[in-house]
PDB file of N, CA and C in Angstrom:
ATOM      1  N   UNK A   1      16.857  59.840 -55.050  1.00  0.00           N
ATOM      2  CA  UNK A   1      17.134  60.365 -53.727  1.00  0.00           C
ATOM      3  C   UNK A   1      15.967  61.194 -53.221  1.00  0.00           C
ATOM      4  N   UNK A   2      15.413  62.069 -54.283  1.00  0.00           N
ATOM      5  CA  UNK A   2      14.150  62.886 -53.396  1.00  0.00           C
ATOM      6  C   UNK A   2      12.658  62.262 -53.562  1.00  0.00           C
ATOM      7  N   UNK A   3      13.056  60.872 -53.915  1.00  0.00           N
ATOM      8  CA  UNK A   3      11.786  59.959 -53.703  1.00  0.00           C
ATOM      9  C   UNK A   3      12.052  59.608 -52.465  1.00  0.00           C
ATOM     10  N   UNK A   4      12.663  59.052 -52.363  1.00  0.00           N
ATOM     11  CA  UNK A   4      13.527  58.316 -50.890  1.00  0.00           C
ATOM     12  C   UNK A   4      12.904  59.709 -49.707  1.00  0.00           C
ATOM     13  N   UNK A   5      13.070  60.565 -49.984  1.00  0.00           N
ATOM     14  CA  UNK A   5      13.168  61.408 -49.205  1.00  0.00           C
ATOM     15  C   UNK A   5      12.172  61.849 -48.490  1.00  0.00           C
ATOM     16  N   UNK A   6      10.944  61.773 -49.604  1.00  0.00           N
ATOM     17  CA  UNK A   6       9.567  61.741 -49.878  1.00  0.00           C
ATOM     18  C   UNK A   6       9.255  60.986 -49.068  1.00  0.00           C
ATOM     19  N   UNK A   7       9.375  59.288 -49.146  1.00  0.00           N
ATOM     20  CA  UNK A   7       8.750  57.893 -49.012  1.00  0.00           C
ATOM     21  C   UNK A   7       9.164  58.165 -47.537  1.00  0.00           C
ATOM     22  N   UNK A   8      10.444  58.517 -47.097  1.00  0.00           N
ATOM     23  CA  UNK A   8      10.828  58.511 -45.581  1.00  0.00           C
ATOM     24  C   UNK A   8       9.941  59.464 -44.679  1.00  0.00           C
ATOM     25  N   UNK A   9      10.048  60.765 -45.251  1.00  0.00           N
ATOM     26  CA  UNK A   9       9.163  61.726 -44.407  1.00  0.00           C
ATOM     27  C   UNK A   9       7.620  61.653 -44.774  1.00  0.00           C
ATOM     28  N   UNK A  10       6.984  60.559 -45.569  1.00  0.00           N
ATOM     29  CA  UNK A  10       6.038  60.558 -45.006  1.00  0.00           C
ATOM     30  C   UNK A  10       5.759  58.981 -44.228  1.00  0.00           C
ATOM     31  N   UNK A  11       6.536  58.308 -44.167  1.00  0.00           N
ATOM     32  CA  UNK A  11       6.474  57.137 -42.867  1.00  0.00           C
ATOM     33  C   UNK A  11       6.682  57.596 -41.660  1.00  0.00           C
ATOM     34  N   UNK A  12       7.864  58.282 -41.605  1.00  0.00           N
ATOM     35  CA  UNK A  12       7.990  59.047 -40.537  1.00  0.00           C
ATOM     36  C   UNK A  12       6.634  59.669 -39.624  1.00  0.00           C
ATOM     37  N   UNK A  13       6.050  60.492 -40.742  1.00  0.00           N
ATOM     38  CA  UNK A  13       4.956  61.277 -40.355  1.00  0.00           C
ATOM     39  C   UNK A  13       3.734  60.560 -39.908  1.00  0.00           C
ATOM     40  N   UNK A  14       3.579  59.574 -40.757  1.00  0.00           N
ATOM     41  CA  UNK A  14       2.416  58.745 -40.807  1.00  0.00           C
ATOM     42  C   UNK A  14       2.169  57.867 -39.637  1.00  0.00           C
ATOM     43  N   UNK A  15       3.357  57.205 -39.039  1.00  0.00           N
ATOM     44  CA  UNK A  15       3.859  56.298 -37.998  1.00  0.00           C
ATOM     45  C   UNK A  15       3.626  57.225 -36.698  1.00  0.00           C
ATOM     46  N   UNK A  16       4.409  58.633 -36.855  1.00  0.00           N
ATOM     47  CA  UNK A  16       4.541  59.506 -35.876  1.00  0.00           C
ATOM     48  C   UNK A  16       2.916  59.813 -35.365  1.00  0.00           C
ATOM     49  N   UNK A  17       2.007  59.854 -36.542  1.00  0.00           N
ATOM     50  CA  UNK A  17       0.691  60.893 -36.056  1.00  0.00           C
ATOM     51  C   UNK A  17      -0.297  59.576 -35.206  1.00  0.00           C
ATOM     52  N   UNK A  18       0.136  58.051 -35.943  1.00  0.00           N
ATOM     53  CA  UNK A  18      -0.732  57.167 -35.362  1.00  0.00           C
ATOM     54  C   UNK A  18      -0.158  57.521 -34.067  1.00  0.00           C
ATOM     55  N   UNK A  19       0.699  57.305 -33.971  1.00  0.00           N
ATOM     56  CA  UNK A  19       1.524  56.987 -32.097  1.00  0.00           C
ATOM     57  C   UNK A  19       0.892  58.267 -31.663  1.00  0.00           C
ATOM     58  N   UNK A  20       1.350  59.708 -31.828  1.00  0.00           N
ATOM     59  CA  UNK A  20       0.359  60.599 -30.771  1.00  0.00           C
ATOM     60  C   UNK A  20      -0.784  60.613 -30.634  1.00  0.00           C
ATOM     61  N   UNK A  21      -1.452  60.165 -31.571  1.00  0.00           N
ATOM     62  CA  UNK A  21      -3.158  60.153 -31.552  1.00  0.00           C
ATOM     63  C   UNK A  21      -3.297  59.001 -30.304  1.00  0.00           C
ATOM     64  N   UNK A  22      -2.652  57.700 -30.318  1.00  0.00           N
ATOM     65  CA  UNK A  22      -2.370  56.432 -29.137  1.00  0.00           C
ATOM     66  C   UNK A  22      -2.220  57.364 -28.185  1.00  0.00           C
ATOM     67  N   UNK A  23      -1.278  58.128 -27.984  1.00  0.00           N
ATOM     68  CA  UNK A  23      -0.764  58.592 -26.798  1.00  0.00           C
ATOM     69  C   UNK A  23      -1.691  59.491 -25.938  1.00  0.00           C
ATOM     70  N   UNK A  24      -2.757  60.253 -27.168  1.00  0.00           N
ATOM     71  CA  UNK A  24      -3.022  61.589 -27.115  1.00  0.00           C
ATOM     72  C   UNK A  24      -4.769  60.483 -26.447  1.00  0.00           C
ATOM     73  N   UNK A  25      -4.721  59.573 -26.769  1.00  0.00           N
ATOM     74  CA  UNK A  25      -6.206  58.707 -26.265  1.00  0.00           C
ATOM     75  C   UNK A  25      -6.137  58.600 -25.127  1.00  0.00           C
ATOM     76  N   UNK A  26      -5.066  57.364 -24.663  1.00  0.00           N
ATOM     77  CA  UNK A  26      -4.071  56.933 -23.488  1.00  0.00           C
ATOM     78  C   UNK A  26      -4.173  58.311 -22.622  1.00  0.00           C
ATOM     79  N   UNK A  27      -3.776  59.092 -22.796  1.00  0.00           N
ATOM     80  CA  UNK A  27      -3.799  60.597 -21.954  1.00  0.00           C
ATOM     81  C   UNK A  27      -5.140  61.014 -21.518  1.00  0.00           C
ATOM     82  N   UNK A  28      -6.205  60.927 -22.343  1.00  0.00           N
ATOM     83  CA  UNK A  28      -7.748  61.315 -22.183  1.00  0.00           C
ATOM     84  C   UNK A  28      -7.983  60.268 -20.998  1.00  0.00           C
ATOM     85  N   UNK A  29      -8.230  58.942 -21.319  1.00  0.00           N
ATOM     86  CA  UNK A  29      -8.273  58.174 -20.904  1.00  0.00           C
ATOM     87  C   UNK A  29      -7.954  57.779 -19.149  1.00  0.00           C
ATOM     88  N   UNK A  30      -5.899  58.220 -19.399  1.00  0.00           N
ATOM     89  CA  UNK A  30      -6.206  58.390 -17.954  1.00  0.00           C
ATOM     90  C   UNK A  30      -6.531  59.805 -16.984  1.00  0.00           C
ATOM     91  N   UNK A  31      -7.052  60.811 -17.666  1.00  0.00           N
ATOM     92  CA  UNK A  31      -7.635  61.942 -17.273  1.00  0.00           C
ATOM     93  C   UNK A  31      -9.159  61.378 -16.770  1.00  0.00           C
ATOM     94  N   UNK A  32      -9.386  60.589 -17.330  1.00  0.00           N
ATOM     95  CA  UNK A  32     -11.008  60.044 -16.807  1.00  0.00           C
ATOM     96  C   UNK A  32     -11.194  59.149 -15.682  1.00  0.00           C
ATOM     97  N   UNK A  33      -9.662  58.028 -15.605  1.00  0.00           N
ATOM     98  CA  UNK A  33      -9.844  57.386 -14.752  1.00  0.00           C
ATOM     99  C   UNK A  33      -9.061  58.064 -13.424  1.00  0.00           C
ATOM    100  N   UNK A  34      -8.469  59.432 -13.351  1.00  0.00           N
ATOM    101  CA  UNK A  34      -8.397  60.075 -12.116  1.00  0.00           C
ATOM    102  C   UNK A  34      -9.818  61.121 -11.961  1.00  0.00           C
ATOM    103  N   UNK A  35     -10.509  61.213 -12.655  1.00  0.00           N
ATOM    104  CA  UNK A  35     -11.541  61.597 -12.313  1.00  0.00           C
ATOM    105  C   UNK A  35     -11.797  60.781 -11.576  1.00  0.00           C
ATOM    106  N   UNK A  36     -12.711  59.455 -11.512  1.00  0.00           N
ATOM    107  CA  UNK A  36     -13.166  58.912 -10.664  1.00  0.00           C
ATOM    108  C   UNK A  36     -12.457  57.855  -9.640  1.00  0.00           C
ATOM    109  N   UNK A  37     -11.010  58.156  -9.060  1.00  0.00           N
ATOM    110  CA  UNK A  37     -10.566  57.806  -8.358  1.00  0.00           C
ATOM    111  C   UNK A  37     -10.137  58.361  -7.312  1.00  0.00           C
ATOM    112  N   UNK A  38      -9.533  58.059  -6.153  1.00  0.00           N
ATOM    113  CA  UNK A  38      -9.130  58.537  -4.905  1.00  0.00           C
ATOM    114  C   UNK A  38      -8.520  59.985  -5.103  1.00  0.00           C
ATOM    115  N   UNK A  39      -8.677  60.999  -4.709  1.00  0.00           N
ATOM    116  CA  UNK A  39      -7.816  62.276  -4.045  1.00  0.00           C
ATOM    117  C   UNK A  39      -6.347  62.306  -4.245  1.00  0.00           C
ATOM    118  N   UNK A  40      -5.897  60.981  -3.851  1.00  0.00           N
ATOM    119  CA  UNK A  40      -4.308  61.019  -3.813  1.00  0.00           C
ATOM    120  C   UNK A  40      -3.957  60.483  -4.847  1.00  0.00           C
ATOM    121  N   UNK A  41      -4.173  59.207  -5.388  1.00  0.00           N
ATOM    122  CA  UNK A  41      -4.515  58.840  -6.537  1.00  0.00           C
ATOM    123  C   UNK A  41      -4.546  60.149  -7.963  1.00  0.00           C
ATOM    124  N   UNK A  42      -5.549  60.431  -7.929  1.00  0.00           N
ATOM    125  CA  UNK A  42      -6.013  61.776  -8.657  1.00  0.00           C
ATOM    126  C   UNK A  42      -4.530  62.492  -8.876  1.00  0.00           C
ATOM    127  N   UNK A  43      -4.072  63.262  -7.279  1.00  0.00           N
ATOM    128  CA  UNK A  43      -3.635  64.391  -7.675  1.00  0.00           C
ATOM    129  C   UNK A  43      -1.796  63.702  -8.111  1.00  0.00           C
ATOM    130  N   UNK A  44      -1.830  62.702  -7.850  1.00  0.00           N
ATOM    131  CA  UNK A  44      -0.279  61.864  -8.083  1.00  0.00           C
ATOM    132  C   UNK A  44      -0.419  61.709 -10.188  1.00  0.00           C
ATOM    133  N   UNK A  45      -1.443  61.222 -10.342  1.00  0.00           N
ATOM    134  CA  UNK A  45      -1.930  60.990 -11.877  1.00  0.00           C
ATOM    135  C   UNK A  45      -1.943  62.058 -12.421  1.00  0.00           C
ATOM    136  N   UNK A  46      -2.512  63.184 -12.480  1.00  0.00           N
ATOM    137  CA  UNK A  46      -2.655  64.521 -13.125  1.00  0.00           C
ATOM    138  C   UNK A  46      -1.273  65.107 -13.150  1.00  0.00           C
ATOM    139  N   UNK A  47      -0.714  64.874 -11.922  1.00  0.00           N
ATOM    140  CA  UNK A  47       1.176  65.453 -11.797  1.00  0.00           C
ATOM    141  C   UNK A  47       1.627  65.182 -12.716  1.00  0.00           C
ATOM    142  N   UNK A  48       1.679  63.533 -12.922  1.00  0.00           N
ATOM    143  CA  UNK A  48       2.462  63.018 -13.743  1.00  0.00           C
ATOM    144  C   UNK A  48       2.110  62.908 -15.185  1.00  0.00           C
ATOM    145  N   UNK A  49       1.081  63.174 -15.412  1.00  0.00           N
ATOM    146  CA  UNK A  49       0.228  63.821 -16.573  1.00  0.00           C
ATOM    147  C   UNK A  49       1.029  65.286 -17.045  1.00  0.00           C
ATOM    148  N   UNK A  50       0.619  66.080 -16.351  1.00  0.00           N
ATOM    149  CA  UNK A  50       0.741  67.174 -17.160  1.00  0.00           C
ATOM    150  C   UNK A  50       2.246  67.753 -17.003  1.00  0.00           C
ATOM    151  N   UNK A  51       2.977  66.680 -16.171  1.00  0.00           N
ATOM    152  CA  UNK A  51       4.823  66.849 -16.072  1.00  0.00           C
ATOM    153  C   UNK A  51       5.527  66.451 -17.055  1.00  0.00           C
ATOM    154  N   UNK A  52       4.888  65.471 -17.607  1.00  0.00           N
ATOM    155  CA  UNK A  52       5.664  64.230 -18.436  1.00  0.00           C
ATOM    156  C   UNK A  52       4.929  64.601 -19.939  1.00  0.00           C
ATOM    157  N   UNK A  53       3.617  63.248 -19.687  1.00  0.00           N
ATOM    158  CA  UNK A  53       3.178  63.236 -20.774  1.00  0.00           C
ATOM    159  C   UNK A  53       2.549  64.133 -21.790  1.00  0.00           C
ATOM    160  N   UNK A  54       2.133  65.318 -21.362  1.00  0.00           N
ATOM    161  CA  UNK A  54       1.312  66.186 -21.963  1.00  0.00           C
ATOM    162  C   UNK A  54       2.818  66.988 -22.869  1.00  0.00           C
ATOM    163  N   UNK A  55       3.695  67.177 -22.485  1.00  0.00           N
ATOM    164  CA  UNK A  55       5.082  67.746 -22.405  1.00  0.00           C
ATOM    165  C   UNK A  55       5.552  67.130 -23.650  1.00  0.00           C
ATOM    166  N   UNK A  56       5.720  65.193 -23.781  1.00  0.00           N
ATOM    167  CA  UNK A  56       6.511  64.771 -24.760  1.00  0.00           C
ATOM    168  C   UNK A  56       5.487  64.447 -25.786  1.00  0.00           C
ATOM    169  N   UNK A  57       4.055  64.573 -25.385  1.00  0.00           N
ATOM    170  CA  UNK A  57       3.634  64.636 -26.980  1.00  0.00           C
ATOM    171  C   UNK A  57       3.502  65.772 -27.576  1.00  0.00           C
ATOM    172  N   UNK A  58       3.672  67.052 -26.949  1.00  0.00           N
ATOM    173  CA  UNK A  58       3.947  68.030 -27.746  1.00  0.00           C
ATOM    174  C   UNK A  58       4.582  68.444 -28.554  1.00  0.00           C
ATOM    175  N   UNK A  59       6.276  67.260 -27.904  1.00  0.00           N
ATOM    176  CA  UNK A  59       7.378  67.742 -28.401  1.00  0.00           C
ATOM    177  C   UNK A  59       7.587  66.710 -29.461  1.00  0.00           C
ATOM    178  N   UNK A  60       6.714  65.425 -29.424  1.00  0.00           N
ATOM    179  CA  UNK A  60       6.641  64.848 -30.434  1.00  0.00           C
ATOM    180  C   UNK A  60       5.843  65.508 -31.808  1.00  0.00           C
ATOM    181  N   UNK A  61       5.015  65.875 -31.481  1.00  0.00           N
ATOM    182  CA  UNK A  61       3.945  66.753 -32.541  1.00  0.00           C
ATOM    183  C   UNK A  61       4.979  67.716 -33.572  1.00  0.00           C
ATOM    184  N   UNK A  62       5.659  68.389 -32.407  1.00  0.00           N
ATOM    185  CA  UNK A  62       6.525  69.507 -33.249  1.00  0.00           C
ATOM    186  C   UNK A  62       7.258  68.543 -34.459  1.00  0.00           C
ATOM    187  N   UNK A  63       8.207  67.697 -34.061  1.00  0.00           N
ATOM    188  CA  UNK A  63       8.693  66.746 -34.697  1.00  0.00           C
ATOM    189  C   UNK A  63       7.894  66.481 -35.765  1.00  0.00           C
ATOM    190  N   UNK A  64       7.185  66.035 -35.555  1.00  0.00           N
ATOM    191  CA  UNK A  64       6.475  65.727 -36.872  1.00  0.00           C
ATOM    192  C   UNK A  64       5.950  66.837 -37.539  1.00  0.00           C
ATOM    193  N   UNK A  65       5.677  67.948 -37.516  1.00  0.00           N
ATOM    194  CA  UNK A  65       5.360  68.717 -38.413  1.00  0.00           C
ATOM    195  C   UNK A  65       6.098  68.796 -39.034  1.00  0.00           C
ATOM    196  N   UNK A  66       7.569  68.934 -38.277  1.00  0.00           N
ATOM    197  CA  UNK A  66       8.894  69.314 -39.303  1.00  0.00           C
ATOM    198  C   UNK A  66       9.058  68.153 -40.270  1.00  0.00           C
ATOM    199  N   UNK A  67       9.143  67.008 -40.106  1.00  0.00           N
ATOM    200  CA  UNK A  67       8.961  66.225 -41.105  1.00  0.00           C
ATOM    201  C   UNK A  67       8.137  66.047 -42.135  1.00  0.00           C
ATOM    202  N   UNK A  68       7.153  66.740 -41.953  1.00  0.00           N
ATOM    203  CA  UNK A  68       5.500  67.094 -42.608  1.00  0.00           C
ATOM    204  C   UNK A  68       6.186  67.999 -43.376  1.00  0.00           C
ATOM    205  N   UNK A  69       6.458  69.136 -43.190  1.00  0.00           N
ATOM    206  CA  UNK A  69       6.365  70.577 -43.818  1.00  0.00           C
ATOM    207  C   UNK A  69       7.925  69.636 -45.167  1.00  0.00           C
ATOM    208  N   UNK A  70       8.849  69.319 -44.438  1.00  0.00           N
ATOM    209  CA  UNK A  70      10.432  68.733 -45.329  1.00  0.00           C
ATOM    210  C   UNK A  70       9.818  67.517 -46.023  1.00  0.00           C
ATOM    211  N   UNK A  71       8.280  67.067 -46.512  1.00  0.00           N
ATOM    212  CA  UNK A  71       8.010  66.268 -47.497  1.00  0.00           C
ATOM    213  C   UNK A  71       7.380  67.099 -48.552  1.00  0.00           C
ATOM    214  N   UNK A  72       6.771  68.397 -47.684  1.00  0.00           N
ATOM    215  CA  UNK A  72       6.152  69.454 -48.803  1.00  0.00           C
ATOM    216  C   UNK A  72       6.937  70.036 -49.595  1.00  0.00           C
ATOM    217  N   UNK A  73       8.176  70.313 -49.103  1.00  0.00           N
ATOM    218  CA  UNK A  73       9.309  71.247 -49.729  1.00  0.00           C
ATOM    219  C   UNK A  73       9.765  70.428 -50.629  1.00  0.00           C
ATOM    220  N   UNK A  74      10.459  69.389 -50.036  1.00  0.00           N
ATOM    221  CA  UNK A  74      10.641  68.258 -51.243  1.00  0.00           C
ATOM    222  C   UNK A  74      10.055  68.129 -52.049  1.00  0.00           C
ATOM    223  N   UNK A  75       9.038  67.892 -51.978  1.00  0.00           N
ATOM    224  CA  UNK A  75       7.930  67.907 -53.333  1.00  0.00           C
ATOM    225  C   UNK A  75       7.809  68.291 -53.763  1.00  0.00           C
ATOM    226  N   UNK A  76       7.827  69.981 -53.525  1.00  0.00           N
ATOM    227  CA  UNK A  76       7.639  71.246 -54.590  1.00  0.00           C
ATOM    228  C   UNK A  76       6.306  71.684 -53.972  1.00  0.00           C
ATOM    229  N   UNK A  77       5.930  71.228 -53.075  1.00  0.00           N
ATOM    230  CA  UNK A  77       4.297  72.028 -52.506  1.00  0.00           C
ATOM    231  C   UNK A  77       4.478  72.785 -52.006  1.00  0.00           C
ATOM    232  N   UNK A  78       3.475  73.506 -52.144  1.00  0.00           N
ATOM    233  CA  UNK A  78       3.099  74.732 -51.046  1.00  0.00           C
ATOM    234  C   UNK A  78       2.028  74.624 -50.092  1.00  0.00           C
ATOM    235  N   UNK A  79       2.862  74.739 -48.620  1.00  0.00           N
ATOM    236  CA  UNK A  79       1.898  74.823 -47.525  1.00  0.00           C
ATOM    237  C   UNK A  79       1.398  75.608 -47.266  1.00  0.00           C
ATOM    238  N   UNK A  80       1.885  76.714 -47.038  1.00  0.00           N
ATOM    239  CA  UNK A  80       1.456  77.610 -46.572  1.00  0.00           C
ATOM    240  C   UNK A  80       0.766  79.586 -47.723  1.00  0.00           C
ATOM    241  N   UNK A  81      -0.153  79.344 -48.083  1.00  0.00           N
ATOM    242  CA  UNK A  81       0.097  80.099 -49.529  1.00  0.00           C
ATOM    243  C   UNK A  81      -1.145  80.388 -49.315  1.00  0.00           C
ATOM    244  N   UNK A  82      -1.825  82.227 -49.486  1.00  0.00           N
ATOM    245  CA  UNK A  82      -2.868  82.458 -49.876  1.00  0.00           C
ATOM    246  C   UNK A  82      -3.877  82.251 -50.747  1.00  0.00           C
ATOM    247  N   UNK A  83      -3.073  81.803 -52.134  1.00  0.00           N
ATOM    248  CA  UNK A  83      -3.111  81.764 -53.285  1.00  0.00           C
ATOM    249  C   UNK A  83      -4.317  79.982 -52.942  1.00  0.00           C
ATOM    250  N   UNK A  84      -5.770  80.547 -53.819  1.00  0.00           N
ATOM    251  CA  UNK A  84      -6.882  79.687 -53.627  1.00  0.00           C
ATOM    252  C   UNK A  84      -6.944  79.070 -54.525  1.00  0.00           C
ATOM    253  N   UNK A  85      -5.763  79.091 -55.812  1.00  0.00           N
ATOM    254  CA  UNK A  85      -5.883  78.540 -57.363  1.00  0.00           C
ATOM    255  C   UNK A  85      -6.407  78.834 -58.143  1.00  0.00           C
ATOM    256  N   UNK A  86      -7.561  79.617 -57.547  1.00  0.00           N
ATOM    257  CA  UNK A  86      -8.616  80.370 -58.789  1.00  0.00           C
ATOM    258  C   UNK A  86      -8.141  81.974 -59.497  1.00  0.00           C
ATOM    259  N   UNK A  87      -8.572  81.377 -60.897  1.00  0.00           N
ATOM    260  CA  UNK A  87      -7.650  83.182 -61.632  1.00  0.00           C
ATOM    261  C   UNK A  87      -8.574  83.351 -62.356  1.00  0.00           C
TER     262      UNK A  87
END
């Protein structure tokens, strides 16, 4: 079961980070092509940019950390730890 658990949250994660990185291109991308387009154009694209999309890959990101951090725990890792290993 906490292989399973393992194997899931990191497909999850893995699947999740390709798709925002897609999304997170796709977004650059059309930030460049309202650069060099019409005024109205422009300011209709950037709206819907920073209304929508900028919004659900954030909220995708979060998502996936949490699935990130619940493969570490599972595992027995430590994320977050001062501790440099050296004694």
């Amino acid at each position: 079961m906490k292989k399973g658990i393992i194997k899931a949250c990191e497909w999850i994660f893995g699947v999740g980070c390709v798709i925002v990185i897609f999304l997170s291109v796709l977004s650059t991308i059309a930030f460049i092509v309202a650069f060099f387009t019409a005024a109205e154009t422009t300011t209709t694209l950037t709206a819907f940019l920073n209304a929508t999309a900028i919004p659900t890959i954030a909220l995708i990101t979060v998502i996936l950390c949490f699935f990130g951090m619940l493969k570490m725990y599972v595992n027995g890792e430590q994320a977050f730890t001062i501790d440099s290993g050296e004694e």
